[in-house]
Protein backbone atom coordinates (compact mmCIF):
# COMPACT_ATOMS: atom_id res chain seq x y z
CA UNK A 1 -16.70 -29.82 77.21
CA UNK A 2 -13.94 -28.90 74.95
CA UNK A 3 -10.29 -29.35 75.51
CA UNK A 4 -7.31 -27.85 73.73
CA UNK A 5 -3.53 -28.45 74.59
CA UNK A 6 -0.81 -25.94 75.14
CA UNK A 7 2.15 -27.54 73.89
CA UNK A 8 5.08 -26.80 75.64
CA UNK A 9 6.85 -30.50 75.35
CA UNK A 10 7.17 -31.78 79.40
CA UNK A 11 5.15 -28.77 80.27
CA UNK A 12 2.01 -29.21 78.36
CA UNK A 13 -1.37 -28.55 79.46
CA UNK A 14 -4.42 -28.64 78.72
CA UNK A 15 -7.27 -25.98 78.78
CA UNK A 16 -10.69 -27.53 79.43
CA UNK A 17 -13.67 -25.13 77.79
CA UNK A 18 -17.59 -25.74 79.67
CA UNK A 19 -20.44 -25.97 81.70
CA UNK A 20 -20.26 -27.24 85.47
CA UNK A 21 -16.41 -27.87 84.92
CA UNK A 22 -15.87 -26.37 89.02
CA UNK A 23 -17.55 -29.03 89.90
CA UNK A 24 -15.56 -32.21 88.44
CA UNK A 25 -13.34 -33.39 90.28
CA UNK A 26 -12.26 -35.75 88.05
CA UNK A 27 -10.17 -33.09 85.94
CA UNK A 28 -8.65 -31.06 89.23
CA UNK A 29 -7.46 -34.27 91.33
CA UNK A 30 -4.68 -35.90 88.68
CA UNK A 31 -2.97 -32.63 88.39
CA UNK A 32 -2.65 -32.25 91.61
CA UNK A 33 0.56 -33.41 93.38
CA UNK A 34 -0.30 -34.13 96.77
CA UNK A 35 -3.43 -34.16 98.22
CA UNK A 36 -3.06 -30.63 99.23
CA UNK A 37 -3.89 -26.97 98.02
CA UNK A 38 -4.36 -23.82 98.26
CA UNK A 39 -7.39 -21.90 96.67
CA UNK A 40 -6.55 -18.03 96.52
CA UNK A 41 -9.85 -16.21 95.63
CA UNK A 42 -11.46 -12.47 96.10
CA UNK A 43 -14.09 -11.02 97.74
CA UNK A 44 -16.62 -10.96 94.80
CA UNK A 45 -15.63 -14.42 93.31
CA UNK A 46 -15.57 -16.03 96.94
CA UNK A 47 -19.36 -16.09 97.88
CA UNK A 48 -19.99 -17.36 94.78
CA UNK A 49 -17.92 -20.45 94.15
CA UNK A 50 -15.36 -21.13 96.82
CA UNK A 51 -17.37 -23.43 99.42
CA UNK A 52 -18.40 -25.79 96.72
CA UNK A 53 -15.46 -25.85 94.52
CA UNK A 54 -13.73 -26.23 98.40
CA UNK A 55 -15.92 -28.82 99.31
CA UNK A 56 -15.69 -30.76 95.96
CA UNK A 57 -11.75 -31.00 96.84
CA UNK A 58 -12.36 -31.98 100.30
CA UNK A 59 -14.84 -34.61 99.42
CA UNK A 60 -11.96 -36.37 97.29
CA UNK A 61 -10.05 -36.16 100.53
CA UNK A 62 -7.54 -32.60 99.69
CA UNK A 63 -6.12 -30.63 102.67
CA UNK A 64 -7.79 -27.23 101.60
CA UNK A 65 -6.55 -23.90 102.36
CA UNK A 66 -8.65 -21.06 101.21
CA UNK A 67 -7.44 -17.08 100.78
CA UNK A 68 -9.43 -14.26 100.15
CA UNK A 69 -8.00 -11.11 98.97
CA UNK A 70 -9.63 -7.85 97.77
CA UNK A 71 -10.86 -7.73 94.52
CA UNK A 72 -9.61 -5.23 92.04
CA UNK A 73 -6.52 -4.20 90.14
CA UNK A 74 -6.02 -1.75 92.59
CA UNK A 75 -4.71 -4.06 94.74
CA UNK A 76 -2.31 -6.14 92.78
CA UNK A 77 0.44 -5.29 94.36
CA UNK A 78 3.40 -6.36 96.88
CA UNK A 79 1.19 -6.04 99.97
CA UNK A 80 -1.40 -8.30 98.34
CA UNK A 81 0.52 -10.93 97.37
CA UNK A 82 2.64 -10.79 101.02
CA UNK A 83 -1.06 -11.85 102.15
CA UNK A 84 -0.73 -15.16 99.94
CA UNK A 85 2.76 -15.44 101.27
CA UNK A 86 1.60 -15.28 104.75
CA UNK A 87 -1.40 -17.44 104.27
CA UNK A 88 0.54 -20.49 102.96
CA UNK A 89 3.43 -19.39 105.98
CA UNK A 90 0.59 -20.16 108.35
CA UNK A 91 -0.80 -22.96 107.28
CA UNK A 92 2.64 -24.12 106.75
CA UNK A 93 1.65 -25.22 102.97
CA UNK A 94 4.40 -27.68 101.84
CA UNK A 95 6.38 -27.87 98.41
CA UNK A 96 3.58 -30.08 97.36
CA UNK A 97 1.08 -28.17 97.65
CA UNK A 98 -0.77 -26.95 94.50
CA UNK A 99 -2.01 -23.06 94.39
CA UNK A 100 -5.46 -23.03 92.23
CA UNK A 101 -6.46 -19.38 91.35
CA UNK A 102 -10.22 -18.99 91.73
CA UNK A 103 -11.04 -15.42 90.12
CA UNK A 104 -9.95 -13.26 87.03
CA UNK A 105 -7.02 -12.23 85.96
CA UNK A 106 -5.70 -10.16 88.91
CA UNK A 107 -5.95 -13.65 90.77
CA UNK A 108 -4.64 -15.25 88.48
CA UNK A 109 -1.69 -12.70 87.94
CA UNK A 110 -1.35 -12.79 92.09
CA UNK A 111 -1.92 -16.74 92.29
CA UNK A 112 0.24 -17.42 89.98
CA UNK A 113 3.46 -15.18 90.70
CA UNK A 114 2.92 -16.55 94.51
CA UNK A 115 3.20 -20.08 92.94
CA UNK A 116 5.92 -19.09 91.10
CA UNK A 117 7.95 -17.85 93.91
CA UNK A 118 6.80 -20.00 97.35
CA UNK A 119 9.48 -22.07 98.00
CA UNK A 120 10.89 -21.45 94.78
CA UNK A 121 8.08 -22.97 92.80
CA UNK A 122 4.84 -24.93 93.47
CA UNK A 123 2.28 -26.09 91.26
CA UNK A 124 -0.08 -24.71 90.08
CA UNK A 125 -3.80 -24.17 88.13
CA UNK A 126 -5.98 -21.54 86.98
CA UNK A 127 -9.62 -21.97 87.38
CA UNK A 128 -10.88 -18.23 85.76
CA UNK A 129 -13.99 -16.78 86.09
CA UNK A 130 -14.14 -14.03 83.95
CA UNK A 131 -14.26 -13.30 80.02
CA UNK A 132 -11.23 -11.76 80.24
CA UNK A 133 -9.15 -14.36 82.23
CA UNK A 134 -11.10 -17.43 80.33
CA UNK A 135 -9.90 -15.99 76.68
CA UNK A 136 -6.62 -14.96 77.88
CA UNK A 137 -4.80 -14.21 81.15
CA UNK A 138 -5.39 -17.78 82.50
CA UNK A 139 -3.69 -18.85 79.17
CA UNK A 140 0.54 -18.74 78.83
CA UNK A 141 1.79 -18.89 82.42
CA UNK A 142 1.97 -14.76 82.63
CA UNK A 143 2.00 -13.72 86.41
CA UNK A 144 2.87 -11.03 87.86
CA UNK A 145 1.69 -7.64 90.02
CA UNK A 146 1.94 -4.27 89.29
CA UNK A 147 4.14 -1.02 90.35
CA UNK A 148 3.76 2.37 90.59
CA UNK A 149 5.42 2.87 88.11
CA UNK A 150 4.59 0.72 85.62
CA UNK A 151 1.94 -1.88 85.60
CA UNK A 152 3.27 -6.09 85.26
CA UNK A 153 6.47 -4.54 85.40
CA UNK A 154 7.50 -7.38 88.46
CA UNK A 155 6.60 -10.79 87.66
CA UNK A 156 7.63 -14.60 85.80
CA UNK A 157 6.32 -16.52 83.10
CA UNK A 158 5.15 -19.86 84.95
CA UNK A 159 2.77 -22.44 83.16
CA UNK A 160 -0.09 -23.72 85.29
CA UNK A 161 -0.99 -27.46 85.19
CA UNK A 162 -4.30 -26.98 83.95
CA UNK A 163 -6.81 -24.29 83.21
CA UNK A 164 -10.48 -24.74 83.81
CA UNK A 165 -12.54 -22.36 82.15
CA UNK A 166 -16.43 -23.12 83.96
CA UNK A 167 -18.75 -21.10 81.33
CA UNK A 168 -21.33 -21.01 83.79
CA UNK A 169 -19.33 -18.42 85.68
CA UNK A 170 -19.90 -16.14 83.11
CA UNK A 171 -24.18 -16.02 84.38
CA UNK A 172 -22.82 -14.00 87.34
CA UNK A 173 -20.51 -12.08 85.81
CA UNK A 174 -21.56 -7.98 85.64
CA UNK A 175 -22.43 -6.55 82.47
CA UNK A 176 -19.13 -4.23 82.28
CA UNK A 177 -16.47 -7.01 83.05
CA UNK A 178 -18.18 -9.19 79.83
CA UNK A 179 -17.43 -6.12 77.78
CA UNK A 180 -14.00 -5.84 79.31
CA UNK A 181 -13.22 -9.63 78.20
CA UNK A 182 -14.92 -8.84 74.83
CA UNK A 183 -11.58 -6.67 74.20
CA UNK A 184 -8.87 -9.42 74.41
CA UNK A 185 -11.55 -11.68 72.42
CA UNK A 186 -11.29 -8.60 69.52
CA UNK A 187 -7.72 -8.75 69.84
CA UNK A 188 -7.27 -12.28 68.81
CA UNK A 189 -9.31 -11.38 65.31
CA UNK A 190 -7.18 -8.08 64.71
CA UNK A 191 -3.88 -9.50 64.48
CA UNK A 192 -4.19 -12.72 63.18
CA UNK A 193 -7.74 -14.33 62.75
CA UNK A 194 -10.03 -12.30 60.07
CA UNK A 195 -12.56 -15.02 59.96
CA UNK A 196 -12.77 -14.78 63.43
CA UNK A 197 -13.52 -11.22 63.29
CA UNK A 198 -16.41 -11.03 61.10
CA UNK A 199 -17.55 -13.60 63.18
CA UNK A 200 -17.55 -11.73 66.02
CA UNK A 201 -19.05 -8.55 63.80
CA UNK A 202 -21.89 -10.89 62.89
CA UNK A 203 -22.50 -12.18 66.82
CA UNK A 204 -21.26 -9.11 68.89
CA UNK A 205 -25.36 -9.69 70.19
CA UNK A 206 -25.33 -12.88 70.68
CA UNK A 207 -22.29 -12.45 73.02
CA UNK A 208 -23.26 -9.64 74.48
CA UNK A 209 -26.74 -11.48 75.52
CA UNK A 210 -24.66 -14.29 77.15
CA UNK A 211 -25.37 -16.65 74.34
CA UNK A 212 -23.69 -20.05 75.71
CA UNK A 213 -22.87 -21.12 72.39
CA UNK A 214 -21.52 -17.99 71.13
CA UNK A 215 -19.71 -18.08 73.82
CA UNK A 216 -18.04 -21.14 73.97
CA UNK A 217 -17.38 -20.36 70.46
CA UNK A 218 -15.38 -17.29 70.88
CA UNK A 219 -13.64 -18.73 73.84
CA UNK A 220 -12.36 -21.47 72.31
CA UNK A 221 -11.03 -19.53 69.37
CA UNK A 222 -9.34 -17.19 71.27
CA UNK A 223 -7.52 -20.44 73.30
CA UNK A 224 -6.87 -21.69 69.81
CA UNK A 225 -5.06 -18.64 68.71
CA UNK A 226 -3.42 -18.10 72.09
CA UNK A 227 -1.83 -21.79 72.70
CA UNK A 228 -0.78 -21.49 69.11
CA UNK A 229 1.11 -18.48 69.72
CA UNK A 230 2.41 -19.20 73.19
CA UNK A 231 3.60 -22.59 71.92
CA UNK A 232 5.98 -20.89 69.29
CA UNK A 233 7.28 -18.43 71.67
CA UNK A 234 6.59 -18.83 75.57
CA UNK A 235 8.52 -16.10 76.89
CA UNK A 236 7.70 -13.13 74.35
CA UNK A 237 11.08 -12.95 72.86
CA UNK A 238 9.27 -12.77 69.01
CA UNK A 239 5.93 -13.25 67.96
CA UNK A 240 3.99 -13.63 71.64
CA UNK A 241 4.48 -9.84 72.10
CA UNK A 242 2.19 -9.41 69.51
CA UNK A 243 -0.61 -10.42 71.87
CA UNK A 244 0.27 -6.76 73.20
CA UNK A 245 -1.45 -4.99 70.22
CA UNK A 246 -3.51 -1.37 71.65
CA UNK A 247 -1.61 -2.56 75.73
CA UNK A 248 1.12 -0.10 75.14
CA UNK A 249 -1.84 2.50 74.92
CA UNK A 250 -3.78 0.63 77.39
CA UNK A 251 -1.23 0.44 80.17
CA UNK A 252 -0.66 4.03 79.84
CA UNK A 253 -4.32 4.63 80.48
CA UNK A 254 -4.70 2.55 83.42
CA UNK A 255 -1.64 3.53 85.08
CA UNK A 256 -1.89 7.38 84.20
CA UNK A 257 -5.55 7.03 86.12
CA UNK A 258 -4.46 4.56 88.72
CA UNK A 259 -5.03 1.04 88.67
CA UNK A 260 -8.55 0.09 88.70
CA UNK A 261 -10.17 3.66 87.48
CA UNK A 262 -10.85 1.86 83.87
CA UNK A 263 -10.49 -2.02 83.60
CA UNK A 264 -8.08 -3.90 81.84
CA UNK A 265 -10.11 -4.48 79.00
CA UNK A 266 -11.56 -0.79 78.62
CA UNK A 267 -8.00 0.37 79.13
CA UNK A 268 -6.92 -2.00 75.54
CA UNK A 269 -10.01 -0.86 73.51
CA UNK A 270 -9.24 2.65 73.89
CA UNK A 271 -5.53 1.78 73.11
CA UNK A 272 -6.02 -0.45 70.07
CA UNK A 273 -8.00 2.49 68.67
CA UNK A 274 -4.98 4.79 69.19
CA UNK A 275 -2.71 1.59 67.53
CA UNK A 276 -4.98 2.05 64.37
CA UNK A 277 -5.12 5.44 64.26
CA UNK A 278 -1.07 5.51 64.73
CA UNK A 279 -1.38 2.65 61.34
CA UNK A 280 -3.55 4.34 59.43
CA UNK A 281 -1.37 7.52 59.97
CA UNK A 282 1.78 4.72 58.68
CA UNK A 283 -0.05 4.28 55.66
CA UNK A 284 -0.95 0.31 55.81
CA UNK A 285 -5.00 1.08 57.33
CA UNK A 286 -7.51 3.19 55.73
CA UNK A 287 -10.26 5.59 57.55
CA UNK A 288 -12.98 3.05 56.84
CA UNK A 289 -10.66 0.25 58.57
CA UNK A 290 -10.47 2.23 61.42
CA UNK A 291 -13.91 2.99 61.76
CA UNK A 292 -14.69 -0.80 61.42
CA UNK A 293 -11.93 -1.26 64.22
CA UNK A 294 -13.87 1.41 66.25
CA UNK A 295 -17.44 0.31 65.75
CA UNK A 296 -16.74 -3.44 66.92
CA UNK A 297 -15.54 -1.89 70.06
CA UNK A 298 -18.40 0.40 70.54
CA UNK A 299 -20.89 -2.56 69.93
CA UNK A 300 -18.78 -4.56 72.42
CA UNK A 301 -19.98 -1.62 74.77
CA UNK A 302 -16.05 -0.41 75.50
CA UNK A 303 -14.74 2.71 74.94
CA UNK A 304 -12.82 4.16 72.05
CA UNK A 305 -11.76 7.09 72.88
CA UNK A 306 -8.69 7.53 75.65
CA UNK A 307 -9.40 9.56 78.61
CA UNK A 308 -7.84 13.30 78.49
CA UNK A 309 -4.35 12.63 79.21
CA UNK A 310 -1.71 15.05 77.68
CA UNK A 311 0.68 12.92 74.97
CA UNK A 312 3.19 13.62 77.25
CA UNK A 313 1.28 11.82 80.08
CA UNK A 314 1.35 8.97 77.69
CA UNK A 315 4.68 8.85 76.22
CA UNK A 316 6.04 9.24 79.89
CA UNK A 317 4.15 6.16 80.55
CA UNK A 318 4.23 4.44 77.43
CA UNK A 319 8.63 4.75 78.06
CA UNK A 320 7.87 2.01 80.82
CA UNK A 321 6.44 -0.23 78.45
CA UNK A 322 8.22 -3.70 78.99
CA UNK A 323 8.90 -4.13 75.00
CA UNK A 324 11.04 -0.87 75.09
CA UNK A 325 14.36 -2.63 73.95
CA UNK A 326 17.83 -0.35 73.63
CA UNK A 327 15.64 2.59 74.56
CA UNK A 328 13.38 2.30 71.74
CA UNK A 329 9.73 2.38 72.23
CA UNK A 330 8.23 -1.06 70.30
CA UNK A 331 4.88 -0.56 69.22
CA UNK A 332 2.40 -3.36 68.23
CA UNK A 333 0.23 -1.94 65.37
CA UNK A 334 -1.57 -3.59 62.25
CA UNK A 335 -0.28 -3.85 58.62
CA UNK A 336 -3.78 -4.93 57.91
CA UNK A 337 -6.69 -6.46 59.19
CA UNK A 338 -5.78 -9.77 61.10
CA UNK A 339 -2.28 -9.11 60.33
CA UNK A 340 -0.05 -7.16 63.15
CA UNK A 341 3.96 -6.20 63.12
CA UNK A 342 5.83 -5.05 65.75
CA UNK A 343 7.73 -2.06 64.95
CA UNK A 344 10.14 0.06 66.77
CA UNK A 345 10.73 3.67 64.07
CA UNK A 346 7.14 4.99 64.35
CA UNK A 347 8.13 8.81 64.41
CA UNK A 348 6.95 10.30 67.52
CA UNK A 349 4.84 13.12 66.30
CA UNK A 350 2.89 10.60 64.30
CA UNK A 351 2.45 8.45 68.00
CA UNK A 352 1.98 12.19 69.76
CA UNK A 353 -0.69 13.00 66.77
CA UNK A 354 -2.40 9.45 66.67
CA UNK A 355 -2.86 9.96 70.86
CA UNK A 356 -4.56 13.21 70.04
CA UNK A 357 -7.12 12.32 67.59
CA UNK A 358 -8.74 9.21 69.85
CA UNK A 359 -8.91 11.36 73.18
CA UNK A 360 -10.96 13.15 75.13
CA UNK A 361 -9.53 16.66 75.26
């Protein structure tokens, strides 16, 4: 096992990395307040790992309450989380108790927001199960749910007290939602790490073929980069939104299709593409750094091209983009490999042209 800290002074955590971690006991029960919790899980995740992880609690003598919601991002939404709402209502789940999130990141988004807001705040940990949620969602105290109109447009930034990323999870986990987490792994090497991503050039196989030490490997770096960053600026006011790089894009896509059509992580391939097209077109990447950008992706086995969307589709979407500040469309694109800027005076027909070249007409 590997542990790293989130530093965040009185609100530090820590974010334990290994095998067989859903079954220890010994890290869950000190951070939890009261011997009572509630486990909020899906409907794929559930059969898998909830009765032992359950009885593991119970065993150490925890009230358990157990939720199961539907699984997909399709249903992140206000009638979802009512259903945690209603669950801890009934089982009249006190102050004390602590809300564990048992799933990927739409759990934890759901999990956590419903923490956030029952009874104005209860505790809270994040026990993800995916790629995706293990390298980043689980990470930073993001929660939220989605809208019509714009997807985590309604949520809070609230830490957990822990995050327990089980690698063994990741046996189960289908052969698209790996690639999907493979994305925000990517991500972490594009806009800050460049050791890390010709690391991950050098063992896209490995990963891809569930290697358990290339995978601890790459989870742990992308923890590393991500406490690092949320430590220095927890609620995205500077360099945290740079986290965002090819979600402007991505957001676009998955909202323009509706939720759930392409997952998360298909959704921010496909967009980071279009954020180095847009840089190249800025002057600071070249063609062959685009293509490099492009083939990682493709060996990750994600998409790089957007689905056929007019630019207007995406600029109407892209408007509703939570880093829009005094009605100016912030963009998070790359002044070089492993270095990213945000920048708000990319001219739109370079954005319009940029959308153009990496979609599907």
């Amino acid at each position: 096992m590997r542990t790293l800290k989130v530093a965040l002074g009185a609100r530090s955590y820590p974010i334990h990395i290994g095998a067989g971690l859903l079954g220890r006991g010994d890290l869950v029960l000190p951070c939890l307040k009261a011997p009572l919790a509630a486990i909020v899980s899906n409907e794929t995740v559930a059969p898998l790992y909830l009765a032992g992880f359950s009885d593991m609690l119970r065993a150490s003598g925890v009230r358990v309450t157990e939720i199961v919601l539907p699984d997909g991002e399709q249903h992140k939404n206000g009638r979802t989380l009512d259903r945690i709402y209603d669950a801890l209502l009934q089982n009249r789940c006190e102050r004390a108790t602590t809300l564990i999130a048992l799933g990927g990141g739409v759990i934890g988004d759901l999990a956590g927001f419903a923490a956030a807001t029952y009874q104005r705040g209860i505790p809270f940990i994040q026990a993800p199960t995916t790629l995706l949620a293990q390298v980043d969602s689980s990470v930073g105290g993001k929660t939220g749910i989605n809208h019509p109109l714009g997807k985590n447009m309604i949520g809070a930034f609230y830490q957990p007290r822990l995050v327990l990323a089980d690698t063994d999870t990741l046996k189960t986990l289908p052969e698209r939602e790996l690639s999907a987490g493979l994305a925000e792994v990517i991500k972490y090497g594009l806009i800050r790490d460049l050791p890390f991503l010709d690391w991950l050039e050098d063992n896209m196989a490995r990963l891809r073929g569930r290697d358990a030490g290339a995978l601890s490997h790459a989870i742990e770096r992308s923890c590393i980069n991500k406490a690092e960053i949320v430590a220095e600026d927890e609620t995205e006011s500077g360099v945290r939104a740079l986290l965002n790089l090819g979600h402007t894009f991505g957001h676009a896509i998955e909202a323009g299709l509706g939720y759930g059509a392409w997952l998360h992580g298909e959704a921010v391939a496909a967009g980071t593409v279009m954020a180095a097209e847009l840089s190249r077109r800025l002057g600071w990447l070249n063609e062959a750094d685009v293509s490099r950008i492009a083939a990682l992706f493709e060996q990750a086995g994600l998409p790089v091209r957007g689905p056929a969307l007019s630019a207007d589709r995406y600029l109407e979407w892209m408007a509703l983009d939570k880093k829009v500040a005094a009605g100016k469309l912030r963009l998070v694109l790359l002044e070089a490999l492993g270095k990213a800027v945000i920048r708000d005076d990319a001219p739109e027909s370079a954005i319009r042209a940029a959308i153009e070249a990496c979609c599907h007409v």
